[in-house]
PDB file of N, CA and C in Angstrom:
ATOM      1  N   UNK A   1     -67.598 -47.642  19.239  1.00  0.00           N
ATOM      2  CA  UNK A   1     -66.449 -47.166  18.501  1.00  0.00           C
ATOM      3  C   UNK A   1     -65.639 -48.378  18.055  1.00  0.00           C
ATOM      4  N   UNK A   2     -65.486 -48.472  16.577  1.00  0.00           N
ATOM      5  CA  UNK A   2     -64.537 -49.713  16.351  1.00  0.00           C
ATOM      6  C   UNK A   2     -63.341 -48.560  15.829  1.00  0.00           C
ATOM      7  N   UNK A   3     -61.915 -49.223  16.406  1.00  0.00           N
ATOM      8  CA  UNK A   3     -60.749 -48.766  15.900  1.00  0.00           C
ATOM      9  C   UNK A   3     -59.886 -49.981  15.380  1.00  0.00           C
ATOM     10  N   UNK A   4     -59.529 -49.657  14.041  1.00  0.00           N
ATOM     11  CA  UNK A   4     -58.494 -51.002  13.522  1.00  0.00           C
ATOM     12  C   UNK A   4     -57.689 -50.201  13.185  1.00  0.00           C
ATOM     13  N   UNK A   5     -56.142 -51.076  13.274  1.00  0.00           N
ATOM     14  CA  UNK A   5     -54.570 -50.496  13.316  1.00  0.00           C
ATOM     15  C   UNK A   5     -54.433 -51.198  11.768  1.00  0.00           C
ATOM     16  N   UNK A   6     -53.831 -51.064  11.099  1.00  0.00           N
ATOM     17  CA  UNK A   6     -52.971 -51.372   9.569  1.00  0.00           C
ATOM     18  C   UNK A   6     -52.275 -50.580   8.981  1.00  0.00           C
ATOM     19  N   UNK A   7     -51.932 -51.014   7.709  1.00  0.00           N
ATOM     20  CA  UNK A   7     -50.496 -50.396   7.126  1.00  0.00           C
ATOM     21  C   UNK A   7     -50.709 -50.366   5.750  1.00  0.00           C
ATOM     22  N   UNK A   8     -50.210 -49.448   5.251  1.00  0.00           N
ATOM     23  CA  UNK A   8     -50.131 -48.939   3.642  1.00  0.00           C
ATOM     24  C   UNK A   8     -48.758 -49.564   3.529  1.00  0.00           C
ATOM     25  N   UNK A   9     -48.616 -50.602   2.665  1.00  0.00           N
ATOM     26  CA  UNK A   9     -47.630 -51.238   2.126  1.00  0.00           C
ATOM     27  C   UNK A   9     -47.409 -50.370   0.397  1.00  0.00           C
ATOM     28  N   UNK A  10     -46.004 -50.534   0.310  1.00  0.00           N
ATOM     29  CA  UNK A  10     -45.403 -49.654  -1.072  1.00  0.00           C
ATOM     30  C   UNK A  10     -44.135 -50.088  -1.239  1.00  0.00           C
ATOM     31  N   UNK A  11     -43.853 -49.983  -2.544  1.00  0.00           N
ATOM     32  CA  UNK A  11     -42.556 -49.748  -3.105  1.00  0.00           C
ATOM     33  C   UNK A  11     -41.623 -48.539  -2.365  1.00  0.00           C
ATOM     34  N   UNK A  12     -40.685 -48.798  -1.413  1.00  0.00           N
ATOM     35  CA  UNK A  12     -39.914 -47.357  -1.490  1.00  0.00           C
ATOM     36  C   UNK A  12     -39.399 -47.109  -2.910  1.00  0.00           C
ATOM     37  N   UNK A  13     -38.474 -45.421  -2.931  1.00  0.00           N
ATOM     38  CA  UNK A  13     -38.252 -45.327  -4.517  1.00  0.00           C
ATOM     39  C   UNK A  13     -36.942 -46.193  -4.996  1.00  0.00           C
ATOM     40  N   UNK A  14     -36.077 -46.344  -3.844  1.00  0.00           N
ATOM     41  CA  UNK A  14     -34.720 -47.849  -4.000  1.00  0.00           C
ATOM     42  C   UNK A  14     -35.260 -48.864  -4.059  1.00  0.00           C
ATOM     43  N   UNK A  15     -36.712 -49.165  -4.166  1.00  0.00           N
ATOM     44  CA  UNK A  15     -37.303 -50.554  -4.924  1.00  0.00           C
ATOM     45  C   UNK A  15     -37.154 -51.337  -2.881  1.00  0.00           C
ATOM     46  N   UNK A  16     -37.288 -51.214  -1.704  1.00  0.00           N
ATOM     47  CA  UNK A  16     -36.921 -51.888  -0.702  1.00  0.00           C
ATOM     48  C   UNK A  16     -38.835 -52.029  -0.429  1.00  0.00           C
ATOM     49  N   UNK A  17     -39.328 -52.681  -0.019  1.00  0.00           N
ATOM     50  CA  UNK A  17     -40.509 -52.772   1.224  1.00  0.00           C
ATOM     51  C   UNK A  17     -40.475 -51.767   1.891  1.00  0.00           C
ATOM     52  N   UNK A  18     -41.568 -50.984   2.163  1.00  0.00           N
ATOM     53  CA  UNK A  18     -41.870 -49.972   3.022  1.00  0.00           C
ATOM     54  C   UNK A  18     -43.514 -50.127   3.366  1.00  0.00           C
ATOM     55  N   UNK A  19     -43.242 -49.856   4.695  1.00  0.00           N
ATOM     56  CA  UNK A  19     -44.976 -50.015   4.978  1.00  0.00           C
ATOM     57  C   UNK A  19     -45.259 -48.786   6.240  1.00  0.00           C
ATOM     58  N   UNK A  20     -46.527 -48.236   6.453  1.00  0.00           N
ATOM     59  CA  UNK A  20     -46.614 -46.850   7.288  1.00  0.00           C
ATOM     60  C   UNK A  20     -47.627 -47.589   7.725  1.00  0.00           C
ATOM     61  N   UNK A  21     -47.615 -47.315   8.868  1.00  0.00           N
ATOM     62  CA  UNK A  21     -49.088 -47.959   9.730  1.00  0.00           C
ATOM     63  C   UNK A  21     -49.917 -46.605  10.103  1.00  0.00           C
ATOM     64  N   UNK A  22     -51.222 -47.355   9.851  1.00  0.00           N
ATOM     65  CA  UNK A  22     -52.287 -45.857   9.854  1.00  0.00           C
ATOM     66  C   UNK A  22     -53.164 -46.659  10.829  1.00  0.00           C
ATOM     67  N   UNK A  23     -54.187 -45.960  11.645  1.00  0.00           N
ATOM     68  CA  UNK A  23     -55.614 -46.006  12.597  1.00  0.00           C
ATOM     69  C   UNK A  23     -56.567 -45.428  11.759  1.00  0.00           C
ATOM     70  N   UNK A  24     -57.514 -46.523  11.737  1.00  0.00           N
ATOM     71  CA  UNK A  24     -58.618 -46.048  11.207  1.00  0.00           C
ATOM     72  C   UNK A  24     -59.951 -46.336  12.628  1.00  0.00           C
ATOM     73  N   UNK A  25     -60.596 -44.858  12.571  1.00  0.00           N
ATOM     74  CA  UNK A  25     -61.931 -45.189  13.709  1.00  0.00           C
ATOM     75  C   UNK A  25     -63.240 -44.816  12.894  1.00  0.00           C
ATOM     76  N   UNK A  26     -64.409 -45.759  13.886  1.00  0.00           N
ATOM     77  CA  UNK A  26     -65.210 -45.881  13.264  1.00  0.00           C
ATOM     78  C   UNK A  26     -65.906 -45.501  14.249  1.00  0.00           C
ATOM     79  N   UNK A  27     -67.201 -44.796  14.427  1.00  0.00           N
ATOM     80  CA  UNK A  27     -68.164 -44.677  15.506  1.00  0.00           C
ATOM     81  C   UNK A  27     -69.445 -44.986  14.589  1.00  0.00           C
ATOM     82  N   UNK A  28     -70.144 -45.665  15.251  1.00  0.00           N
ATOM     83  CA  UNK A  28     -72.029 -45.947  15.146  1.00  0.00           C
ATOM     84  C   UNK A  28     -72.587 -46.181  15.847  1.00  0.00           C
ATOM     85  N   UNK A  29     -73.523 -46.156  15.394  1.00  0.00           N
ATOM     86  CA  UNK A  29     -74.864 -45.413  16.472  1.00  0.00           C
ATOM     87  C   UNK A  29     -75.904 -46.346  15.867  1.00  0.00           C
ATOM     88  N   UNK A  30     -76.644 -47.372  16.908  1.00  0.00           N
ATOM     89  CA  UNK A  30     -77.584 -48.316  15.852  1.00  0.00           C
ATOM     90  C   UNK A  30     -76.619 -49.195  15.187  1.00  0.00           C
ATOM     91  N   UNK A  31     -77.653 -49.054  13.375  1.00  0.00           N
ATOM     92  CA  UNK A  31     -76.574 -49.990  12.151  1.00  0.00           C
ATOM     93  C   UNK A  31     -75.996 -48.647  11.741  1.00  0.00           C
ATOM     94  N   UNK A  32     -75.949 -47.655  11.596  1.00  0.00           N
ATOM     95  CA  UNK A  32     -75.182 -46.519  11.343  1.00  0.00           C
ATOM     96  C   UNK A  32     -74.028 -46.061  11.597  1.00  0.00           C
ATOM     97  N   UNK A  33     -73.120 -45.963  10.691  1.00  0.00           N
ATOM     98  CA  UNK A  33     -71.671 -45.034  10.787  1.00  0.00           C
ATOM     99  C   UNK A  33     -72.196 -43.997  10.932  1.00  0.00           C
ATOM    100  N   UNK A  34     -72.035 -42.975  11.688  1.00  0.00           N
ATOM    101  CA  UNK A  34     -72.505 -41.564  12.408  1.00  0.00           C
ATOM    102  C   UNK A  34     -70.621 -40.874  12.067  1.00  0.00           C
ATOM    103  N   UNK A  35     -69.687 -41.255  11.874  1.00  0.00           N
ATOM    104  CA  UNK A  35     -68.224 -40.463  11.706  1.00  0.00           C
ATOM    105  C   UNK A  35     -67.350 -41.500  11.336  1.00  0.00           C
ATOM    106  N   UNK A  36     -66.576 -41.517  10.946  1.00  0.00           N
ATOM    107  CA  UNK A  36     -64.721 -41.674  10.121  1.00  0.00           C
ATOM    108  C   UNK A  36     -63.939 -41.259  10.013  1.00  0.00           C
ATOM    109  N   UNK A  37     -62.718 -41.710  10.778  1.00  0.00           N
ATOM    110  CA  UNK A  37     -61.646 -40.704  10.358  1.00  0.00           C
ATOM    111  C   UNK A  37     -60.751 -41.879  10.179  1.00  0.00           C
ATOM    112  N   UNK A  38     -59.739 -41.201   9.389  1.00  0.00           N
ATOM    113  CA  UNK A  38     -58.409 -42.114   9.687  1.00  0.00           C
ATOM    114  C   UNK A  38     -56.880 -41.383  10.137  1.00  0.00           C
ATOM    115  N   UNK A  39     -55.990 -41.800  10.794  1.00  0.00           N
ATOM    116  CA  UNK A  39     -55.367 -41.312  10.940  1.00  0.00           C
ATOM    117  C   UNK A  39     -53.633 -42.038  10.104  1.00  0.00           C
ATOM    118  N   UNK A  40     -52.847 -40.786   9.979  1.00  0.00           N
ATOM    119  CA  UNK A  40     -51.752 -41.582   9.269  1.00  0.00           C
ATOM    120  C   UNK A  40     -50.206 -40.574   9.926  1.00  0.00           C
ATOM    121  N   UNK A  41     -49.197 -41.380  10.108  1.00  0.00           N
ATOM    122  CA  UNK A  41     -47.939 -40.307  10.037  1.00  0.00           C
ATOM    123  C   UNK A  41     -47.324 -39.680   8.966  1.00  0.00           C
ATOM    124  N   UNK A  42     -47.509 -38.222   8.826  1.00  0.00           N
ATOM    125  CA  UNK A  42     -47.065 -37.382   7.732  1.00  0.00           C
ATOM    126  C   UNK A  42     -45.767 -37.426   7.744  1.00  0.00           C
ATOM    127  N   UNK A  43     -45.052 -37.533   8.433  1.00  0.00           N
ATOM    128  CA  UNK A  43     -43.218 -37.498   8.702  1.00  0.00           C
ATOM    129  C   UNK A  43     -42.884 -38.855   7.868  1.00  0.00           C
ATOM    130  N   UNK A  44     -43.039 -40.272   8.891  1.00  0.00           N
ATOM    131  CA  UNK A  44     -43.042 -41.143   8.360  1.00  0.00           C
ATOM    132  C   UNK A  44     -43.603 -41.715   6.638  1.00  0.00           C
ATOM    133  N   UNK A  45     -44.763 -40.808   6.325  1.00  0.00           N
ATOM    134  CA  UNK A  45     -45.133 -41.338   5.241  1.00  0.00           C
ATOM    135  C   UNK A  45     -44.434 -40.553   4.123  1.00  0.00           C
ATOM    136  N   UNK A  46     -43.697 -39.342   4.495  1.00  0.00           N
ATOM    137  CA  UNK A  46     -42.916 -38.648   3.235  1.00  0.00           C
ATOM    138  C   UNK A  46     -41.637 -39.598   3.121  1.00  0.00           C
ATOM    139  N   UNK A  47     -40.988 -39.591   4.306  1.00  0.00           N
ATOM    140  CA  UNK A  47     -39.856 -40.357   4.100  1.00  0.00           C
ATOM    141  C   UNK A  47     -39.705 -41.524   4.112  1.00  0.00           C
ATOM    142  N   UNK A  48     -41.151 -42.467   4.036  1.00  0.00           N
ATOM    143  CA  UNK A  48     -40.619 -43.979   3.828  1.00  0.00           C
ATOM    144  C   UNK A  48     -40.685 -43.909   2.177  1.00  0.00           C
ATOM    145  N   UNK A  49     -41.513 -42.924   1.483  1.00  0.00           N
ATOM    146  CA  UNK A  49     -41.916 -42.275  -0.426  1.00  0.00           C
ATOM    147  C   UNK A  49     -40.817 -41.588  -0.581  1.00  0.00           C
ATOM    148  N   UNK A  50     -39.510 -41.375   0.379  1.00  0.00           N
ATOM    149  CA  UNK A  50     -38.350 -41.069  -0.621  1.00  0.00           C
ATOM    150  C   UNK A  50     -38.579 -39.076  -0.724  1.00  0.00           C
ATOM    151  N   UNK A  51     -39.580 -39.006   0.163  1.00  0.00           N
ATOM    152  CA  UNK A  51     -39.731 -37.554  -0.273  1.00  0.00           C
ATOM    153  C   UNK A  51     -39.703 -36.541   1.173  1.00  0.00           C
ATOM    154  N   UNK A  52     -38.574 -36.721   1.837  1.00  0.00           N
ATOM    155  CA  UNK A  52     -37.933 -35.659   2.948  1.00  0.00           C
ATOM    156  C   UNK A  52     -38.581 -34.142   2.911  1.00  0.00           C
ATOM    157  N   UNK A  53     -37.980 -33.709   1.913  1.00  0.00           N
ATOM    158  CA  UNK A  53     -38.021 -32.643   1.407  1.00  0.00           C
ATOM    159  C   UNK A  53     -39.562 -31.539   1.064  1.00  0.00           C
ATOM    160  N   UNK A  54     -39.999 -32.359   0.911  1.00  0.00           N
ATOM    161  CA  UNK A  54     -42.034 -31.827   1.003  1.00  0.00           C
ATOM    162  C   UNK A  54     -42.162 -31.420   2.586  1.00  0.00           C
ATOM    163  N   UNK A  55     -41.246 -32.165   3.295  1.00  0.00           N
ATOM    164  CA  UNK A  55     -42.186 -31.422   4.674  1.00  0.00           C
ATOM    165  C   UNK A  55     -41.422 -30.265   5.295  1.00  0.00           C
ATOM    166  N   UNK A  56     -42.262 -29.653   5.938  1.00  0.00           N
ATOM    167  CA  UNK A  56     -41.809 -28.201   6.782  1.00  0.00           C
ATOM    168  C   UNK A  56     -40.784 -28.163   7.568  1.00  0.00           C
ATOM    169  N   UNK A  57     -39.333 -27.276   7.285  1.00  0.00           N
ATOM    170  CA  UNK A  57     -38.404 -27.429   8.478  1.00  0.00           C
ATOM    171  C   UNK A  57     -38.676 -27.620   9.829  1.00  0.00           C
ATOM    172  N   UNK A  58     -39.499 -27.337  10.236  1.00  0.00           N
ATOM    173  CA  UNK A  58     -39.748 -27.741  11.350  1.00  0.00           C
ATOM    174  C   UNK A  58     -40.483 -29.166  11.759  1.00  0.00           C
ATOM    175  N   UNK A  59     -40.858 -29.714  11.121  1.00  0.00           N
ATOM    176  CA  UNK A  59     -41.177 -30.775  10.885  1.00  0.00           C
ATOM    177  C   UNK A  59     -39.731 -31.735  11.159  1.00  0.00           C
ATOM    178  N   UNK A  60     -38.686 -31.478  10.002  1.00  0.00           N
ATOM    179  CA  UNK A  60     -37.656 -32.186   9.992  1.00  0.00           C
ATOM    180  C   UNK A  60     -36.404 -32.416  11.417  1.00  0.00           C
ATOM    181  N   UNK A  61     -36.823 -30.860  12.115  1.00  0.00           N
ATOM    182  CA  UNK A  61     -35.809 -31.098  13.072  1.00  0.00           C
ATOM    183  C   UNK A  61     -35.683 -32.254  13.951  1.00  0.00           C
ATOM    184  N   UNK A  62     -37.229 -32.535  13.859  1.00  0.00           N
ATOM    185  CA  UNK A  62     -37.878 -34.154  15.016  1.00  0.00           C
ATOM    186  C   UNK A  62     -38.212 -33.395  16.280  1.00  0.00           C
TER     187      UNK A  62
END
């Protein structure tokens, strides 16, 4: 299993640096990728894009 940590770097929409850190995993088997996933924060990634409002009240309460 290889897992690497990084970040989606962006423009917020006030023009500031914003970056969301995502996990990406890898499993293989042999020379073979056998699965992929990646993972990312949906909370964090609406509101570092300026966009609160897309996610589910319940979401927002924290």
């Amino acid at each position: 299993m290889i897992v690497a940590e990084s970040g989606h770097a962006f423009a917020s929409p006030d023009g500031s640096a914003a970056k969301v850190p995502y996990v990406f995993v890898m499993r293989a088997r042999g020379s073979r990728i056998i699965e992929s996933r990646d993972h990312i924060h949906p909370v964090r990634t609406c509101t570092a894009r300026g966009h609160p409002d897309q996610l589910p009240a319940a979401l927002r309460k924290g």
